[in-house]
Protein backbone atom coordinates (compact mmCIF):
# COMPACT_ATOMS: atom_id res chain seq x y z
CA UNK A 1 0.00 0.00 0.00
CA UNK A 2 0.91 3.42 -1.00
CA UNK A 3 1.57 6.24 1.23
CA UNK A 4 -0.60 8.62 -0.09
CA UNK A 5 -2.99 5.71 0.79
CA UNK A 6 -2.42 5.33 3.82
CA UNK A 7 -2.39 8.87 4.67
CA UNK A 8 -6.15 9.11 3.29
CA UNK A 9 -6.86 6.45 5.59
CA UNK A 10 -6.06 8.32 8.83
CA UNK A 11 -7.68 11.37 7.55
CA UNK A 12 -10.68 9.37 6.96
CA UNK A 13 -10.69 7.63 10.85
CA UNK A 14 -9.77 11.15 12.19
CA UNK A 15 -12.99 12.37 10.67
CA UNK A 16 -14.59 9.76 11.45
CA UNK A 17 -13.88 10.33 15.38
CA UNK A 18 -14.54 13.47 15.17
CA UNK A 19 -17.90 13.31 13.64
CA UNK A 20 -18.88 10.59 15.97
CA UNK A 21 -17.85 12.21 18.99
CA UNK A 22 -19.97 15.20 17.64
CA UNK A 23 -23.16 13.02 17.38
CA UNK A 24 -22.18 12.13 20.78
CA UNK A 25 -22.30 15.59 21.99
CA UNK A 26 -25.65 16.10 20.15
CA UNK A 27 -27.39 12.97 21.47
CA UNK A 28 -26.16 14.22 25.20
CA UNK A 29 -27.45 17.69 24.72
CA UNK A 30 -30.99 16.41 22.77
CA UNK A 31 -30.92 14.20 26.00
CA UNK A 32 -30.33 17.00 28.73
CA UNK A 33 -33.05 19.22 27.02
CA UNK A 34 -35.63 16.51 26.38
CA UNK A 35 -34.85 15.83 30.30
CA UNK A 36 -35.31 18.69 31.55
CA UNK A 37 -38.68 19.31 29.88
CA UNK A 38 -40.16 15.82 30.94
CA UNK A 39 -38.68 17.15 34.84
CA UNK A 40 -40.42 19.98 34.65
CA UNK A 41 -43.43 18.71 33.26
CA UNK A 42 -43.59 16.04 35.95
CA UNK A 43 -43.03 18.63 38.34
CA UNK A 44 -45.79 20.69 37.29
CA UNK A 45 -48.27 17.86 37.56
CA UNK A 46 -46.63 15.79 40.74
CA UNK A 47 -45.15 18.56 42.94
CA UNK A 48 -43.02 17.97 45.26
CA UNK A 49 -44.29 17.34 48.72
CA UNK A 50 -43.30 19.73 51.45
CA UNK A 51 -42.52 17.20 54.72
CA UNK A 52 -43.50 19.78 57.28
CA UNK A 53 -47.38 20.10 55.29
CA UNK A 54 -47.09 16.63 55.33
CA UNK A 55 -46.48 15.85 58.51
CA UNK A 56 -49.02 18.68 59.44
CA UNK A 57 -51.50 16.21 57.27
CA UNK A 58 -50.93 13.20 58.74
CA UNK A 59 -51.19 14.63 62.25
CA UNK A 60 -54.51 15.89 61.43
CA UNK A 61 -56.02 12.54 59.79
CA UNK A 62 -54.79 11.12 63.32
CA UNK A 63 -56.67 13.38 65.06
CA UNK A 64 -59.55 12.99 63.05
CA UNK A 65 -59.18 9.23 63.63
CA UNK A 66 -59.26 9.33 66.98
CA UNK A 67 -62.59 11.44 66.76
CA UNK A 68 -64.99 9.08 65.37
CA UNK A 69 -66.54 6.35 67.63
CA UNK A 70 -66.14 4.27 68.30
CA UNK A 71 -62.67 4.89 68.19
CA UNK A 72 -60.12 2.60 65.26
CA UNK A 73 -57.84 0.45 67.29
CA UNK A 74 -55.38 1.40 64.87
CA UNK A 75 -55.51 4.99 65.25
CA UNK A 76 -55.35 4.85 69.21
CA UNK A 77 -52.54 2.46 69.36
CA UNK A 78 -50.98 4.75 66.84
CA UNK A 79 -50.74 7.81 69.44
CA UNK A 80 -50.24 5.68 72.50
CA UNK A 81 -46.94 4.66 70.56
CA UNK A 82 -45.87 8.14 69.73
CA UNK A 83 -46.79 9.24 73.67
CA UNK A 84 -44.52 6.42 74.65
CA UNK A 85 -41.65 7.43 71.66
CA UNK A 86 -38.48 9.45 73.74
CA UNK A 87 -37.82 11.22 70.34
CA UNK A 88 -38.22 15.10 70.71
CA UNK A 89 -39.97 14.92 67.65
CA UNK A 90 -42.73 12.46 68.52
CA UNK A 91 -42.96 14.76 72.04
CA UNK A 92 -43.91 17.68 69.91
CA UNK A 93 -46.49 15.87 68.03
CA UNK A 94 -48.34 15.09 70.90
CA UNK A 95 -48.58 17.82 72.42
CA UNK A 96 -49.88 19.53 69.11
CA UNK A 97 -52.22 16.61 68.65
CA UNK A 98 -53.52 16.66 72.29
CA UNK A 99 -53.74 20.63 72.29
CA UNK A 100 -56.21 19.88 68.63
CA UNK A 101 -58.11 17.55 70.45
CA UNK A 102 -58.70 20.18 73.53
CA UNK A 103 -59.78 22.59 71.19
CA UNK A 104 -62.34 19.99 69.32
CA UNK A 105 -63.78 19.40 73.34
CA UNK A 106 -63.59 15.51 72.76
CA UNK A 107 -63.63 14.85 76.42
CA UNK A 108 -66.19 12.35 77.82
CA UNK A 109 -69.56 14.37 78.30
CA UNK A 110 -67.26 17.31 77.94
CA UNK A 111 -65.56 16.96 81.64
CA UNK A 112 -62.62 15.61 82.28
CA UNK A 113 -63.84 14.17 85.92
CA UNK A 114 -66.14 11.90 84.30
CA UNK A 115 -63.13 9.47 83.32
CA UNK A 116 -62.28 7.23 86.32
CA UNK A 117 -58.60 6.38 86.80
CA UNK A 118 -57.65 3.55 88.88
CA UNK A 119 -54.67 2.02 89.51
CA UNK A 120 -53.74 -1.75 90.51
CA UNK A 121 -50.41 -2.14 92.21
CA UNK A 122 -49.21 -5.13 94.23
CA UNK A 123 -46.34 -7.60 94.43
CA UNK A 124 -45.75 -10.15 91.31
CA UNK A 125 -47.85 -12.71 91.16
CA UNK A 126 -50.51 -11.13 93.54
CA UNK A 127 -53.13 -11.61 90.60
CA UNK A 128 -53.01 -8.03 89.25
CA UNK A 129 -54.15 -9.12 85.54
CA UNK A 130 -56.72 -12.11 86.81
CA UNK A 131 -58.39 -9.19 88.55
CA UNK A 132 -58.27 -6.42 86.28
CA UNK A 133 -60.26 -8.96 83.84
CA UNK A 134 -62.67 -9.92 86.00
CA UNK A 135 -63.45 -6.08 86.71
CA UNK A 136 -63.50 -5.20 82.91
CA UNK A 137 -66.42 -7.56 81.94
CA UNK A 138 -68.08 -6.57 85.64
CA UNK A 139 -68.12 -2.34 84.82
CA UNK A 140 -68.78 -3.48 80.89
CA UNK A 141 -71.72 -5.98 81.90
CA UNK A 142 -73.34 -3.58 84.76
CA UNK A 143 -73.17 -0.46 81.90
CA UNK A 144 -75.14 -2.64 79.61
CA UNK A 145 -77.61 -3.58 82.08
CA UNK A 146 -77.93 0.19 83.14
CA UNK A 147 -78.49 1.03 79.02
CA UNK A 148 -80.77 -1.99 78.64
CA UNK A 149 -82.85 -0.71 82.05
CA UNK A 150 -83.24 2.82 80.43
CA UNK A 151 -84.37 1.74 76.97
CA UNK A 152 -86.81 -0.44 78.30
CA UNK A 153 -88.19 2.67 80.75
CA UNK A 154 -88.23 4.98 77.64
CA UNK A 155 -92.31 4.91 76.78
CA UNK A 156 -92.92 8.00 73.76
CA UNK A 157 -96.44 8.84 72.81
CA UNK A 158 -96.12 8.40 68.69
CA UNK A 159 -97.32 6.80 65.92
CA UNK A 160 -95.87 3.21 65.38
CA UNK A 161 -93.09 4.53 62.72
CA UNK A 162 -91.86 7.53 64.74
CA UNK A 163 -91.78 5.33 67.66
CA UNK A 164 -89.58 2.75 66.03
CA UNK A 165 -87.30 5.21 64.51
CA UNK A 166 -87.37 6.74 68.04
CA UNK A 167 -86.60 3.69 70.00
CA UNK A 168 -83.59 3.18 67.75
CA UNK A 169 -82.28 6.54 68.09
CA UNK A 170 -82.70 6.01 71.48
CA UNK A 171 -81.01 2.77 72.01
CA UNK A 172 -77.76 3.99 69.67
CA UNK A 173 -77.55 6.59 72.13
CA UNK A 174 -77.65 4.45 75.08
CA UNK A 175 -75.06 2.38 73.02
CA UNK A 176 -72.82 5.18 72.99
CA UNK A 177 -73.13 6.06 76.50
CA UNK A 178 -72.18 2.64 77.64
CA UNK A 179 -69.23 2.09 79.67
CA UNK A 180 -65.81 2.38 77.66
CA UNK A 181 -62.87 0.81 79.21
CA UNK A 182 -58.92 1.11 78.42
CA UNK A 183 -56.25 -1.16 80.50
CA UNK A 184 -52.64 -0.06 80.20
CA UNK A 185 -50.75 -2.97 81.54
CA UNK A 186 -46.81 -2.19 82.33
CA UNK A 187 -44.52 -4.60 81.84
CA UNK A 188 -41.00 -4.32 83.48
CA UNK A 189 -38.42 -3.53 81.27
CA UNK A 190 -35.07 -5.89 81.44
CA UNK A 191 -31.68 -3.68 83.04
CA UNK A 192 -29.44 -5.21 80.39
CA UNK A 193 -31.42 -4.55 77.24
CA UNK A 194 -33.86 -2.90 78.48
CA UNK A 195 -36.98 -5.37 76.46
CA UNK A 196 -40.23 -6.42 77.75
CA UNK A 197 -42.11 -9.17 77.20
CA UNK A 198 -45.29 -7.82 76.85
CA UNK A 199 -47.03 -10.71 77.99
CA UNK A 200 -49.90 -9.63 80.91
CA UNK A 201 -52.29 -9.16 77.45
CA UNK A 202 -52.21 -12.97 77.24
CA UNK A 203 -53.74 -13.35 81.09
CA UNK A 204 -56.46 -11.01 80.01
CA UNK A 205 -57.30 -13.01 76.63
CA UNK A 206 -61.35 -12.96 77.63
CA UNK A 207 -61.57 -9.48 77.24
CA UNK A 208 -59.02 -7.96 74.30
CA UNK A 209 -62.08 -9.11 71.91
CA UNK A 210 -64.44 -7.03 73.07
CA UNK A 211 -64.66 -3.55 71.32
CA UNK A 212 -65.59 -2.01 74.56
CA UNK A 213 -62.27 -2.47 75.94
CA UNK A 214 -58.50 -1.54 74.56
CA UNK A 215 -55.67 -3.30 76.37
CA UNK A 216 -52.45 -1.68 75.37
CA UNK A 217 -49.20 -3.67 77.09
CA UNK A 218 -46.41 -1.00 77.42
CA UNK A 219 -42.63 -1.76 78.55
CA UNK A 220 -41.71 0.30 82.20
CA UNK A 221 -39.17 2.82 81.52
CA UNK A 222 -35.46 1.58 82.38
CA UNK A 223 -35.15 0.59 85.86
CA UNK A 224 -38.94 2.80 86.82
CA UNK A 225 -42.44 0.85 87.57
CA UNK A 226 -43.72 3.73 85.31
CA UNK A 227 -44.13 3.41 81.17
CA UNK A 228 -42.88 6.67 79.19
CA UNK A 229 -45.33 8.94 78.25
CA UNK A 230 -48.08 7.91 80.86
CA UNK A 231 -49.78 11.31 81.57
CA UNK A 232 -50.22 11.82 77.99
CA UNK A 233 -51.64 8.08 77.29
CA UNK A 234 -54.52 8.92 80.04
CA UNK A 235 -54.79 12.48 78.50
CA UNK A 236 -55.04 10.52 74.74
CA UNK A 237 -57.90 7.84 76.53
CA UNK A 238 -59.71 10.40 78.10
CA UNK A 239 -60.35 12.38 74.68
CA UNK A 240 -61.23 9.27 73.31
CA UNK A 241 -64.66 8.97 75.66
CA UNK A 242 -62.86 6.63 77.93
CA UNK A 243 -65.31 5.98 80.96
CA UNK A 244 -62.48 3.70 82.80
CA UNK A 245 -59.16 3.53 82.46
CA UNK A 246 -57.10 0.86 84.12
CA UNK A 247 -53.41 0.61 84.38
CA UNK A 248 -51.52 -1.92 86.40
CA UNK A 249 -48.17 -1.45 87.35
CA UNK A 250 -44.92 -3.74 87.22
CA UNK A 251 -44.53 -6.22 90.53
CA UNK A 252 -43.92 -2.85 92.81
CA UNK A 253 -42.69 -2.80 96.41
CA UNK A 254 -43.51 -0.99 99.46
CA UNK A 255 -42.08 2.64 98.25
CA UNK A 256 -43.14 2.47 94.27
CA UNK A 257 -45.82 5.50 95.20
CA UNK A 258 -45.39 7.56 91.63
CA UNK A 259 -48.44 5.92 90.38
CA UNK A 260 -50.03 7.79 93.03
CA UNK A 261 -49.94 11.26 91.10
CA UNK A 262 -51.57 9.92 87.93
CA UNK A 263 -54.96 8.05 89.37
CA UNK A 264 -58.09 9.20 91.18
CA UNK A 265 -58.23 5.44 92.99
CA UNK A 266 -55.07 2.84 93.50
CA UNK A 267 -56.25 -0.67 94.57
CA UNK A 268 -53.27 -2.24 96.40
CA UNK A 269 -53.34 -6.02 95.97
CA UNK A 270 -51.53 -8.19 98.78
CA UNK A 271 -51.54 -11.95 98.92
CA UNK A 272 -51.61 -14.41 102.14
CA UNK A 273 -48.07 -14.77 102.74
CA UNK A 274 -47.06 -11.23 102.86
CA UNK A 275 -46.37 -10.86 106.24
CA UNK A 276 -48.05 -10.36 109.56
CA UNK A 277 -49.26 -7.32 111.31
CA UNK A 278 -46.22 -5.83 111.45
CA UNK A 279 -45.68 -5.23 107.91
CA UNK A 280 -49.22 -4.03 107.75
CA UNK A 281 -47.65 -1.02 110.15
CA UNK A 282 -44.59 0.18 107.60
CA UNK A 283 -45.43 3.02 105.96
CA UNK A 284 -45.09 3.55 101.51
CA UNK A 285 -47.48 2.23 99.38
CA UNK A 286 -49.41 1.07 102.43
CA UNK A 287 -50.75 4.07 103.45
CA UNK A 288 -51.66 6.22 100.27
CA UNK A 289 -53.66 3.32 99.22
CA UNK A 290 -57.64 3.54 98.95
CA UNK A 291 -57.93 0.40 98.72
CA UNK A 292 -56.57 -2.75 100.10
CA UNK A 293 -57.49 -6.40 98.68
CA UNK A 294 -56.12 -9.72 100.02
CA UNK A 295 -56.17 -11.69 96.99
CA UNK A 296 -56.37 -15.26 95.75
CA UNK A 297 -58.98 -15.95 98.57
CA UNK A 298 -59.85 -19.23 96.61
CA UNK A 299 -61.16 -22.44 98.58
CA UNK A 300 -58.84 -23.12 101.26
CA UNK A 301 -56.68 -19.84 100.65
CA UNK A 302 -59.59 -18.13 101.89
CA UNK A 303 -59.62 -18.50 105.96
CA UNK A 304 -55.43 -17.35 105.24
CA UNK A 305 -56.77 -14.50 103.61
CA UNK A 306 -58.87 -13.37 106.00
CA UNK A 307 -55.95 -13.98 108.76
CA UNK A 308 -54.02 -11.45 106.57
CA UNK A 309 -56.72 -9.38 106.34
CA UNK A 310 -57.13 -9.15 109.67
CA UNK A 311 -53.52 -8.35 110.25
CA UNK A 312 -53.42 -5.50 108.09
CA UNK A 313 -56.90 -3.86 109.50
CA UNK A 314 -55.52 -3.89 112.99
CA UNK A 315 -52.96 -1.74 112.00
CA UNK A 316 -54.90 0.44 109.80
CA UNK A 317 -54.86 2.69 113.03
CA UNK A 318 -51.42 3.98 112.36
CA UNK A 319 -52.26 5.67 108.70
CA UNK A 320 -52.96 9.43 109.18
CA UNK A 321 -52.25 10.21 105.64
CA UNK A 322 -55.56 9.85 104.30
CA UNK A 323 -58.76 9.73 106.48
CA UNK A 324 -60.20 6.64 107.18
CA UNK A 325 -63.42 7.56 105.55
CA UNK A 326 -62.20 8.79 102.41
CA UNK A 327 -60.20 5.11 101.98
CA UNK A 328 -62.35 2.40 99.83
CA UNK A 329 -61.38 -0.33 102.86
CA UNK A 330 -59.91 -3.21 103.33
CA UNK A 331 -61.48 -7.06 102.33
CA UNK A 332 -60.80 -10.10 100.91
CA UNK A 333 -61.04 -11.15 96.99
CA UNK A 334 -61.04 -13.73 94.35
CA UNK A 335 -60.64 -13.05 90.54
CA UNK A 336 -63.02 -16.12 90.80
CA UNK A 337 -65.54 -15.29 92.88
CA UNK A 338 -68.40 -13.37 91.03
CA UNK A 339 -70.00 -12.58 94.40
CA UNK A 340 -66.53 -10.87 95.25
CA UNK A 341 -66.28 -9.01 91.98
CA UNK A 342 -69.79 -7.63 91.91
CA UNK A 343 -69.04 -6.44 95.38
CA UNK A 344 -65.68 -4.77 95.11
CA UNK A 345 -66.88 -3.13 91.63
CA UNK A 346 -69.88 -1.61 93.54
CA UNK A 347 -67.26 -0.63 96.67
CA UNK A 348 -65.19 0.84 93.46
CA UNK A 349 -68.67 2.69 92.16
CA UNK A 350 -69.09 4.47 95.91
CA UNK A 351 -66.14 5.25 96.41
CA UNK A 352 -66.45 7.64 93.48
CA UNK A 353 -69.81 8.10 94.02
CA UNK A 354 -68.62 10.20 97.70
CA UNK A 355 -65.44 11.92 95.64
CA UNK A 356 -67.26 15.33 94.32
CA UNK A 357 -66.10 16.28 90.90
CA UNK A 358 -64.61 19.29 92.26
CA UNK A 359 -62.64 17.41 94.58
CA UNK A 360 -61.15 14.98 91.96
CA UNK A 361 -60.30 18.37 89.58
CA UNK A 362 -58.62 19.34 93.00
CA UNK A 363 -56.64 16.18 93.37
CA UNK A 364 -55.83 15.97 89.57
CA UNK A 365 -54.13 19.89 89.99
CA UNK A 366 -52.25 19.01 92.65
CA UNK A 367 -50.91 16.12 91.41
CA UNK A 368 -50.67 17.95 88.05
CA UNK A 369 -48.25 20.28 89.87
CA UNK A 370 -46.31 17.95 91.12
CA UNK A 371 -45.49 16.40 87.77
CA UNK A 372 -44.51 19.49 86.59
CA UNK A 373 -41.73 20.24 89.41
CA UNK A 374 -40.93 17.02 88.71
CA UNK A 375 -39.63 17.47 85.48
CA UNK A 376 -38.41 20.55 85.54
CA UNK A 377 -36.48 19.06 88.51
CA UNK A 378 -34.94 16.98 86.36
CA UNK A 379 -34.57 19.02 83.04
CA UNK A 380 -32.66 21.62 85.49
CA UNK A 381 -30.08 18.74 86.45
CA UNK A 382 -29.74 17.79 82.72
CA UNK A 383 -29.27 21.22 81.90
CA UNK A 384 -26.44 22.02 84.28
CA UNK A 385 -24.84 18.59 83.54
CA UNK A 386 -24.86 19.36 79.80
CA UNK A 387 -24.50 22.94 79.17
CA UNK A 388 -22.95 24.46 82.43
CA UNK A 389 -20.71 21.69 83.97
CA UNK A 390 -19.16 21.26 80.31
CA UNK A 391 -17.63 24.87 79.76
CA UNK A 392 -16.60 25.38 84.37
CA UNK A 393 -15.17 21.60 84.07
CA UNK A 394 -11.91 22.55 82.12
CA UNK A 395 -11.18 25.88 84.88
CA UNK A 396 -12.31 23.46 87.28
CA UNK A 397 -9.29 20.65 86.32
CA UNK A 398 -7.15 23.49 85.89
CA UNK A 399 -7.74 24.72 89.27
CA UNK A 400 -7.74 21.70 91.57
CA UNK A 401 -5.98 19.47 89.31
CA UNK A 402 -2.21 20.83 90.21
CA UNK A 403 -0.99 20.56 86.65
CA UNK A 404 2.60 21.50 88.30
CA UNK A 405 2.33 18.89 90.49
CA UNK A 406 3.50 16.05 88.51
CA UNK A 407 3.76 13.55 91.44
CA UNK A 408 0.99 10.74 91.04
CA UNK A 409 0.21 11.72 94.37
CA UNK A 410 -0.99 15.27 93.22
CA UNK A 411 -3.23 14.18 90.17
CA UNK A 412 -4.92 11.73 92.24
CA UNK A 413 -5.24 14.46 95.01
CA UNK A 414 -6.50 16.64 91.75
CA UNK A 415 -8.59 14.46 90.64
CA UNK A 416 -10.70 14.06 93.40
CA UNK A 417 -10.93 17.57 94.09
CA UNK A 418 -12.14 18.38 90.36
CA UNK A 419 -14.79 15.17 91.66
CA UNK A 420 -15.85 17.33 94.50
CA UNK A 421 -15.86 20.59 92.87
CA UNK A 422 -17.35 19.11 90.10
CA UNK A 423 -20.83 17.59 92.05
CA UNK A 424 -20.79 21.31 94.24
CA UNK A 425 -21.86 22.95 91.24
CA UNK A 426 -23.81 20.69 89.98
CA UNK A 427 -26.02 20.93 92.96
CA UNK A 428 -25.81 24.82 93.63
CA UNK A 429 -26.68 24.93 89.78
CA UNK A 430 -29.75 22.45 89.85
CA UNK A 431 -30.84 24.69 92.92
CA UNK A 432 -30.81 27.99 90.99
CA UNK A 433 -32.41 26.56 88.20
CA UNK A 434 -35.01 24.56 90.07
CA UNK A 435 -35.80 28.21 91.89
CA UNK A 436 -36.14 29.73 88.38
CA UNK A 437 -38.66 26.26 87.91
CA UNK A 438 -40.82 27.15 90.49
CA UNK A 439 -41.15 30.73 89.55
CA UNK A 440 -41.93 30.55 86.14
CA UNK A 441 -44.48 27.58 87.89
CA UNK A 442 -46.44 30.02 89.75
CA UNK A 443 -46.70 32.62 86.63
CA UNK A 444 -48.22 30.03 84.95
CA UNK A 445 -52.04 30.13 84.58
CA UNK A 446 -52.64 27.68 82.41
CA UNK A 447 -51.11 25.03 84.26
CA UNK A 448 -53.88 22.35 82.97
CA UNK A 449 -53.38 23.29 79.03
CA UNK A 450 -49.61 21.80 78.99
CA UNK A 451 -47.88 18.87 79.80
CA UNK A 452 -45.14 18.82 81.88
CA UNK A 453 -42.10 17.98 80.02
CA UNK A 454 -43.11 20.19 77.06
CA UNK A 455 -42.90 22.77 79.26
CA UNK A 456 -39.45 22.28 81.41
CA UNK A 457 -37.88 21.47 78.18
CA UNK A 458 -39.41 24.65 76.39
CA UNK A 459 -37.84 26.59 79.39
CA UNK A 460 -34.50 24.49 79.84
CA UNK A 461 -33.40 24.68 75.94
CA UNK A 462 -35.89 27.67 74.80
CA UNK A 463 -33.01 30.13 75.58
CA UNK A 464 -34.44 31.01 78.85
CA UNK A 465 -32.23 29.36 81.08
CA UNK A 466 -29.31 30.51 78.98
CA UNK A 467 -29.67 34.13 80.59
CA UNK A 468 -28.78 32.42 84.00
């Protein structure tokens, strides 16, 4: 082959490239352009979704949710999860969803009172779960006897057809009025891990069918007796026309009294072999109790029961906390017994029945109060340990350390004082800000509108407490 050949040749390739790598160039731009018109043409018909509108939307179809009645399971165990979520984020929702349903007046009959809260506490394996079944389908039963009795008293003066329609309009009202119950069962929470098991729902399997009643198991916070979130679960029930709402604690002992500030009524259950008189005179969970059951009184169990019962009623004498005719009283029980359930539910009915409702709104502010110096209590301590120990800890080691001492004598000497120095202002700290607590406290008027985290942590990390 020539040379002038093979010269044409590589003029031919080289154009070649070059007109390829220009199609190339042309197919990418055709591409970009045709792109960017589909993008924006998508655009225009899907926007794109702003997540705070979204999240706006989604709290609101929860609310509405929880609205209708009877209430979806799905919906309620939706916001009991995000009252029990420790995210900041999940907090926040709450609160906006609880302050929407305040504003809607969801509350049962429109008063808050009407909503009974008991509590069952007691010892593991005292039969807290056998009991709170039994007293489920006793309140559900006697409310459906009470609806049945008013229908049938009902007599209205019509023609046939307005009378039926009448009668049925009647007894859908008497429907709705029927007792609604919610049990929050707490499960203790391992130390490790920090699971539950979940499992008191399976000891109440005879009444998690019935749409009347919503059990909800919930794992104890971390080494507490207490779920997370439990002021705003009763808040969440109680806009949800709850008539009842039962919660029963983990196995507690003698000085688990928290519950104490979330229920109108705590039912402490004891069995037969839990001491003699003597423990019936130690003071805790003893003597803030209303009422006092002896439990598993079954066949022969029963004349040990009523030993125990005995026991503890001599030394009811020594309880001056609460006035002995303001307590429910003391007697013996058995899940079993329907004799014993019908009587303790109608103990359970007057004991309410002599509370006024302004003296349970009285009892629920107080112990509203004392939730909310609670945690700003402990949001103050948080705060100083996070914000205020951090930058004084450095001057602190720098002070007490001895960094010219370089003897291992003198940094262990230094080291303990930083220690000291260290938990002195962390207490004269935590008692500043718990000062500034109660203050802003008292200002506050409307004490039953927020919870009491929201607000501590609104105070602690609003910028507030920065000015200290």
């Amino acid at each position: 082959m020539s040379e002038n050949t093979k010269q044409r040749q590589r003029a031919l390739g080289g154009l070649m490239r070059e007109a390829k790598q220009k199609d190339t160039q042309e197919v990418k731009e055709d591409y970009k352009k045709s792109s960017a018109k589909d993008s924006t043409r998508i655009s225009a018909k899907y926007p794109a979704k702003d997540p705070t509108k979204e999240s706006c939307s989604k709290q609101d179809e929860l609310v509405e949710q929880l609205l209708q009645q009877p209430t979806p399971r799905r919906a309620l165990a939706k916001a009991i999860t995000l009252a029990e979520s420790p995210r900041i984020k999940d907090q926040q929702r709450v609160s906006q969803m609880l302050k929407q349903l305040r504003k809607r007046k969801v509350r049962n009959k429109n008063n808050p009172s009407q909503c009974r809260r008991i509590a069952i506490v007691g010892a593991p394996g005292a039969g807290k779960s056998s009991l709170i079944a039994a007293l489920c389908a006793r309140f559900l039963q006697k409310s459906q006897q009470e609806s049945q009795a008013e229908i049938s008293q009902t007599q209205i003066k019509q023609d046939k057809a307005k009378q039926d329609k009448a009668k049925q309009a009647k007894l859908e009202q008497a429907k709705a009025e029927q007792a609604k119950l919610a049990v929050l069962a707490i499960d203790p929470s391992a130390v490790g891990g920090g699971g539950a098991i979940l499992a008191d729902k399976t000891r109440m399997a005879g009444i998690t069918d019935n749409p009347q009643i919503f059990v909800r198991p919930s794992p104890a916070v971390k080494g507490g007796a207490l779920a997370k979130g439990l002021l705003e679960s009763i808040l969440i029930y109680e806009s949800c026309a709850f008539t009842h709402i039962l919660i029963e604690t983990v196995g507690s002992g003698q000085a688990e009294t928290a519950i104490a500030d979330y229920v109108d009524c705590l039912i402490l259950l004891v069995s037969t072999k839990s001491g003699d008189a003597l423990q019936g005179m130690k003071r805790g969970i003893l003597e803030i109790a209303d009422f006092l059951i002896v439990s598993k009184a079954d066949g022969a169990e029963r004349a040990k029961a009523r030993k125990t019962l005995g026991d503890y009623q001599q030394a009811a004498s020594c309880f001056v906390a609460k006035e002995q005719d303001k307590r429910g009283g003391y007697r013996i029980c058995s899940a079993q017994s329907e004799k014993d359930i019908e009587k303790l539910c109608s103990d359970i009915e007057q004991f309410f029945v002599k509370k006024t409702k302004q003296e349970i709104a009285q009892n629920r502010a107080k112990q509203r109060q004392r939730l909310f110096l609670q945690a700003w209590s402990e949001c103050a301590i948080e705060y100083a340990m996070q914000h205020l120990l951090e930058k004084n800890l450095e001057k602190t080691l720098e002070k007490k350390g001895g960094k010219t001492d370089r003897a291992g004598s003198g940094k262990a000497d230094g080291k303990k004082g930083a220690e000291d120095a260290q938990l002195a202002l962390n207490k004269k700290i935590a008692e500043i800000l718990n000062q500034i607590a109660k203050a802003e406290l008292a200002k506050t008027e409307e004490l039953n509108l927020m919870l009491p985290a929201e607000s501590a942590r609104n105070f602690f990390w609003g910028g507030n407490a920065r000015k200290v």
